[in-house]
C-alpha atoms as a PDB file:
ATOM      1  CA  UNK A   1      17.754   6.520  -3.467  1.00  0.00           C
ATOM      2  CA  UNK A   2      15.713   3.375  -4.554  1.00  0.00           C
ATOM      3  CA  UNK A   3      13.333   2.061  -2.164  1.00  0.00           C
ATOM      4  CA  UNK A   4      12.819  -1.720  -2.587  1.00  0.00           C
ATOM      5  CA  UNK A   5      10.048  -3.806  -1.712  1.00  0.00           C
ATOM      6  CA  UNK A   6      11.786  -4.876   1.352  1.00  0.00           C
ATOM      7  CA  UNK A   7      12.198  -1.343   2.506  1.00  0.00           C
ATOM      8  CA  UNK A   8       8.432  -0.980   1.514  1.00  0.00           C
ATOM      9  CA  UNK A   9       7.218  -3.941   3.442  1.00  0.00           C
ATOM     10  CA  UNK A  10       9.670  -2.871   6.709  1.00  0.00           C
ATOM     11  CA  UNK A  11       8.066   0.848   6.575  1.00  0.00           C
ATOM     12  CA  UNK A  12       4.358  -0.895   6.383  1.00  0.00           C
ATOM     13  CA  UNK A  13       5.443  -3.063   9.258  1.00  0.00           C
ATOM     14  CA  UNK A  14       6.746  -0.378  11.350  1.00  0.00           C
ATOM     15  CA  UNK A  15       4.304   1.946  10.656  1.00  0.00           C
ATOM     16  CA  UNK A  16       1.228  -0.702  11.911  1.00  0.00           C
ATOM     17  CA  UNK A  17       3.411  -1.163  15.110  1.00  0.00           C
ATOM     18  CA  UNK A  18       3.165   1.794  15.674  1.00  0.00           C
ATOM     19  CA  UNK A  19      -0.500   2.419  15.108  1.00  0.00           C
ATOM     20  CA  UNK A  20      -0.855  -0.724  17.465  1.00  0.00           C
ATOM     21  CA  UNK A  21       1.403   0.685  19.888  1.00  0.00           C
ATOM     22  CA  UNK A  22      -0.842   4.252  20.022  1.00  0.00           C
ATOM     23  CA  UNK A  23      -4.145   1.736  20.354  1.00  0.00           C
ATOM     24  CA  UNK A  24      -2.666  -0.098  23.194  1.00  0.00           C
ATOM     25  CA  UNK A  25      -1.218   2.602  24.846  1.00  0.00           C
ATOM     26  CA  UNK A  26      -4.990   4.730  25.081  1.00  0.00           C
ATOM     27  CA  UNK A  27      -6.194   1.522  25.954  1.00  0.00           C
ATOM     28  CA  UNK A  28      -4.782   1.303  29.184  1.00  0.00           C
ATOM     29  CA  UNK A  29      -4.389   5.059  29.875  1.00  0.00           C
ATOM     30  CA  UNK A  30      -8.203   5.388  29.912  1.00  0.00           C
ATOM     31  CA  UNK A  31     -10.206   5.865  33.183  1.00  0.00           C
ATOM     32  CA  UNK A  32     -13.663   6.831  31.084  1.00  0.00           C
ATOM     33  CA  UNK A  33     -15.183   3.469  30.829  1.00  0.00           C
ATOM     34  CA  UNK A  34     -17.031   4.645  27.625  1.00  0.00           C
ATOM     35  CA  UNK A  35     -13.636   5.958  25.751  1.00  0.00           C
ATOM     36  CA  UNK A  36     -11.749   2.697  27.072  1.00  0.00           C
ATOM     37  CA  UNK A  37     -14.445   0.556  24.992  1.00  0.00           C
ATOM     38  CA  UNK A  38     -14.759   3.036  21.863  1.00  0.00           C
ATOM     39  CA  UNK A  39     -10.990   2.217  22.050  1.00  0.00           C
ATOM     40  CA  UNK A  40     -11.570  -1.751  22.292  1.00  0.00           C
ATOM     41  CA  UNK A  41     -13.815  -1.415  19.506  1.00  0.00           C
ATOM     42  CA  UNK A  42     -11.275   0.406  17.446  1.00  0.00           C
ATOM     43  CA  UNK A  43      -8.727  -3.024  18.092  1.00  0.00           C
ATOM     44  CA  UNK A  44     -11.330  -4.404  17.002  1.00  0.00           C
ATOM     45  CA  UNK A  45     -12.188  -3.197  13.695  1.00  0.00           C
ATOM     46  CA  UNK A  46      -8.498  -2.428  13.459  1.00  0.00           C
ATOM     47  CA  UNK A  47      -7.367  -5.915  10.942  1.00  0.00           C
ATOM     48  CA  UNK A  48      -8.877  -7.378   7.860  1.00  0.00           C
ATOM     49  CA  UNK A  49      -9.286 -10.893   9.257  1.00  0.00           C
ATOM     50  CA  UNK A  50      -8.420 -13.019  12.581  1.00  0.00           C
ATOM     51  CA  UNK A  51      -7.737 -16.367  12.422  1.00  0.00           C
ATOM     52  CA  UNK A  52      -7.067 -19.493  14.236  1.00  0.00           C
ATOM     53  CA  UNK A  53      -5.342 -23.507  13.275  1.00  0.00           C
ATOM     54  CA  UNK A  54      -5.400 -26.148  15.641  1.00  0.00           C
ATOM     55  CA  UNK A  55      -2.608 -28.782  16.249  1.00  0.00           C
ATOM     56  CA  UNK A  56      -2.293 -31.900  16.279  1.00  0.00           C
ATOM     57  CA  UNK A  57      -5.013 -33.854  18.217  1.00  0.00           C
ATOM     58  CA  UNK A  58      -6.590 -37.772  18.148  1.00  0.00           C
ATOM     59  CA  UNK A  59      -9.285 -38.392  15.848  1.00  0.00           C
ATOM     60  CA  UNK A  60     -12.169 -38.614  18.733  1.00  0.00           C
ATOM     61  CA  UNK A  61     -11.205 -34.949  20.588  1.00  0.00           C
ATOM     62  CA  UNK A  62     -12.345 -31.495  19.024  1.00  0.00           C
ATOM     63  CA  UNK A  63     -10.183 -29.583  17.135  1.00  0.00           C
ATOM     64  CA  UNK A  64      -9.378 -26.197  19.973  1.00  0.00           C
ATOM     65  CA  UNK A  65      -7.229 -23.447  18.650  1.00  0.00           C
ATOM     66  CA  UNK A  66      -3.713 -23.543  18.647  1.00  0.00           C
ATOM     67  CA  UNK A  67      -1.996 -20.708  16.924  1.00  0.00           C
ATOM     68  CA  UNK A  68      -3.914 -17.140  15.522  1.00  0.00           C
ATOM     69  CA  UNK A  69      -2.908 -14.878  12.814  1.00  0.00           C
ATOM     70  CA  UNK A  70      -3.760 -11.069  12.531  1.00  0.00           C
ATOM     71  CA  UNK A  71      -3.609  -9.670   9.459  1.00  0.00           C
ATOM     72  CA  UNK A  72      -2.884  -5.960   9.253  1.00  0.00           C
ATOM     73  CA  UNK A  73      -2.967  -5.589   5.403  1.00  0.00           C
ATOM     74  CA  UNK A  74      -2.570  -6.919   2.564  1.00  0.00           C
ATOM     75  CA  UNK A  75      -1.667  -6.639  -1.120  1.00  0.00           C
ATOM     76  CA  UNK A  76       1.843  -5.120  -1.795  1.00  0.00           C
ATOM     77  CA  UNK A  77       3.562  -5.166   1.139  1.00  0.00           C
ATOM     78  CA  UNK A  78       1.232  -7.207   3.427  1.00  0.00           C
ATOM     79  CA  UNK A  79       1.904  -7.421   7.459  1.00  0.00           C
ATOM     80  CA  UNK A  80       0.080 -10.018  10.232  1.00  0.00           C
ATOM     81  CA  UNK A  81       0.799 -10.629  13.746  1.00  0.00           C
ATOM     82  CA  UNK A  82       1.286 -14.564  14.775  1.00  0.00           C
ATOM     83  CA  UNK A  83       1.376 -16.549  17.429  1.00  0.00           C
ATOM     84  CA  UNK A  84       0.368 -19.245  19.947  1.00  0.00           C
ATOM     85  CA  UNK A  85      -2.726 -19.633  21.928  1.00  0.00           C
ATOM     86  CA  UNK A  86      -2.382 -20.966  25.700  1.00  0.00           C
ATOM     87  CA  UNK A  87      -4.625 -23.435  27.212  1.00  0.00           C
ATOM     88  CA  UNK A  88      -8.017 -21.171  27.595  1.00  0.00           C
ATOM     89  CA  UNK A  89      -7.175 -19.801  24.176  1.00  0.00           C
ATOM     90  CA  UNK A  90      -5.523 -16.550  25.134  1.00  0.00           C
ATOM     91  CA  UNK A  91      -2.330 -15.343  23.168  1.00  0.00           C
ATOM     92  CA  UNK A  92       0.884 -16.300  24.586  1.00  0.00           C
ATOM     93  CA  UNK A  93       3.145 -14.284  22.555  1.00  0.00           C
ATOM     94  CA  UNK A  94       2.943 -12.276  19.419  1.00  0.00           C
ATOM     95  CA  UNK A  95       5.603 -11.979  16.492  1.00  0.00           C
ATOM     96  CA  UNK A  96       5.431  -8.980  13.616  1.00  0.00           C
ATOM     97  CA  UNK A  97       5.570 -10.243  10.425  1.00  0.00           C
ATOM     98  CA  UNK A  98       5.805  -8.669   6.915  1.00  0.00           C
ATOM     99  CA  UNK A  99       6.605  -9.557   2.996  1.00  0.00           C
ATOM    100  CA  UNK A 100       5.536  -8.624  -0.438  1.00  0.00           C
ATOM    101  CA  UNK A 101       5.040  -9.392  -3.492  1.00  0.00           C
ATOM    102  CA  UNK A 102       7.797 -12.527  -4.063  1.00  0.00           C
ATOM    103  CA  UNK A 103       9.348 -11.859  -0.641  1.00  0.00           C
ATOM    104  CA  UNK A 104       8.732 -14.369   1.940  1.00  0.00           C
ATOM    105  CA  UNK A 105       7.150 -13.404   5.604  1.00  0.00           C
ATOM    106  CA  UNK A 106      10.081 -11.722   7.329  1.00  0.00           C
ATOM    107  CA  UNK A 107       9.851 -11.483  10.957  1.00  0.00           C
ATOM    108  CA  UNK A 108      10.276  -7.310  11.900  1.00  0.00           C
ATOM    109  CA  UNK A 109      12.353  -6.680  14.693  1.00  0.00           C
ATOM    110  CA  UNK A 110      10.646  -5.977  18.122  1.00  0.00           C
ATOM    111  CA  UNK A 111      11.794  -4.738  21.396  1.00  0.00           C
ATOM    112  CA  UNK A 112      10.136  -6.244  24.632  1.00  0.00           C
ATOM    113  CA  UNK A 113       8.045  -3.650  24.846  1.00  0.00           C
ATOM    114  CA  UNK A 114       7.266  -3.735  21.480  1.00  0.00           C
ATOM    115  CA  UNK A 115       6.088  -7.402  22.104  1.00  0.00           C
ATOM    116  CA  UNK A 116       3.891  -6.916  25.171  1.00  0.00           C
ATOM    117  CA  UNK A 117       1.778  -4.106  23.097  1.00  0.00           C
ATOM    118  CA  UNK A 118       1.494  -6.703  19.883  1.00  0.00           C
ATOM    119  CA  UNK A 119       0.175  -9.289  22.667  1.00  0.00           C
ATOM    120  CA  UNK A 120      -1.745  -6.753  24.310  1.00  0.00           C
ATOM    121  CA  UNK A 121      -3.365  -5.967  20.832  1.00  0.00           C
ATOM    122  CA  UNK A 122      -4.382  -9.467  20.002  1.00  0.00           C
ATOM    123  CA  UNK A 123      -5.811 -10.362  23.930  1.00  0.00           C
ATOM    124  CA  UNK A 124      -8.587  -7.921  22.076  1.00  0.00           C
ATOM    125  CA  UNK A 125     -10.137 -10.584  20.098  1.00  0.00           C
ATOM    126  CA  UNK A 126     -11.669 -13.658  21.056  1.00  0.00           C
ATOM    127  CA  UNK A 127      -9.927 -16.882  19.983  1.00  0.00           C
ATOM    128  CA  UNK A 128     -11.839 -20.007  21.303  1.00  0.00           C
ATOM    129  CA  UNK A 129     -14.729 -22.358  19.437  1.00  0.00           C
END
């Protein structure tokens, strides 16, 4: 059996869900104040960058966040969370996304569930200016 850089970018994708999944899930299973935070920290340290774009606005306001990214990893395959940032800059949803090398981002398919932890992940990180 061939695997193909699809299958290679789906496996990387499914394998950080569930990583995030394991993170969110000791996150809110923790009563020890101090573990709860090492676990925070651990979100925290978790992607290689977290970023933000604003939308469209009139030249006199500031620019405020409008949509983040997450990303996971890079290279060959690479995966990122996305979405978009309600009004106090707090993530309103959060889509799985993966490609690689001359494959286009490909959204990777997520259950409810599956959703509400990749949400739960990114509320970890702050997003306003």
């Amino acid at each position: 059996m061939t695997t193909t850089k699809t299958d290679r970018a789906f496996d990387q994708a499914k394998a950080q869900l569930e990583s995030i999944i394991e993170m969110v899930a000791a996150l809110n299973t923790q009563d020890d104040d101090f573990v709860q935070e090492e676990t925070r920290q651990a979100i925290q340290d978790d992607p290689l960058s977290v970023e933000v774009r604003s939308g469209w606005t009139i030249l006199e306001a500031p620019l405020e966040p409008a949509e983040y990214t997450i990303l996971l990893c890079t290279g060959g395959p690479a995966v990122r969370i996305i979405g978009t940032l309600g009004r106090y800059q707090e993530p309103d949803d959060a889509r799985l996304e993966y490609q690689d090398w001359g494959i286009p981002w490909t959204p990777y398919p997520t259950t409810t569930e599956d959703e509400d932890a990749l949400v739960e992940y990114a509320r970890q990180f702050y997003f306003g200016s």
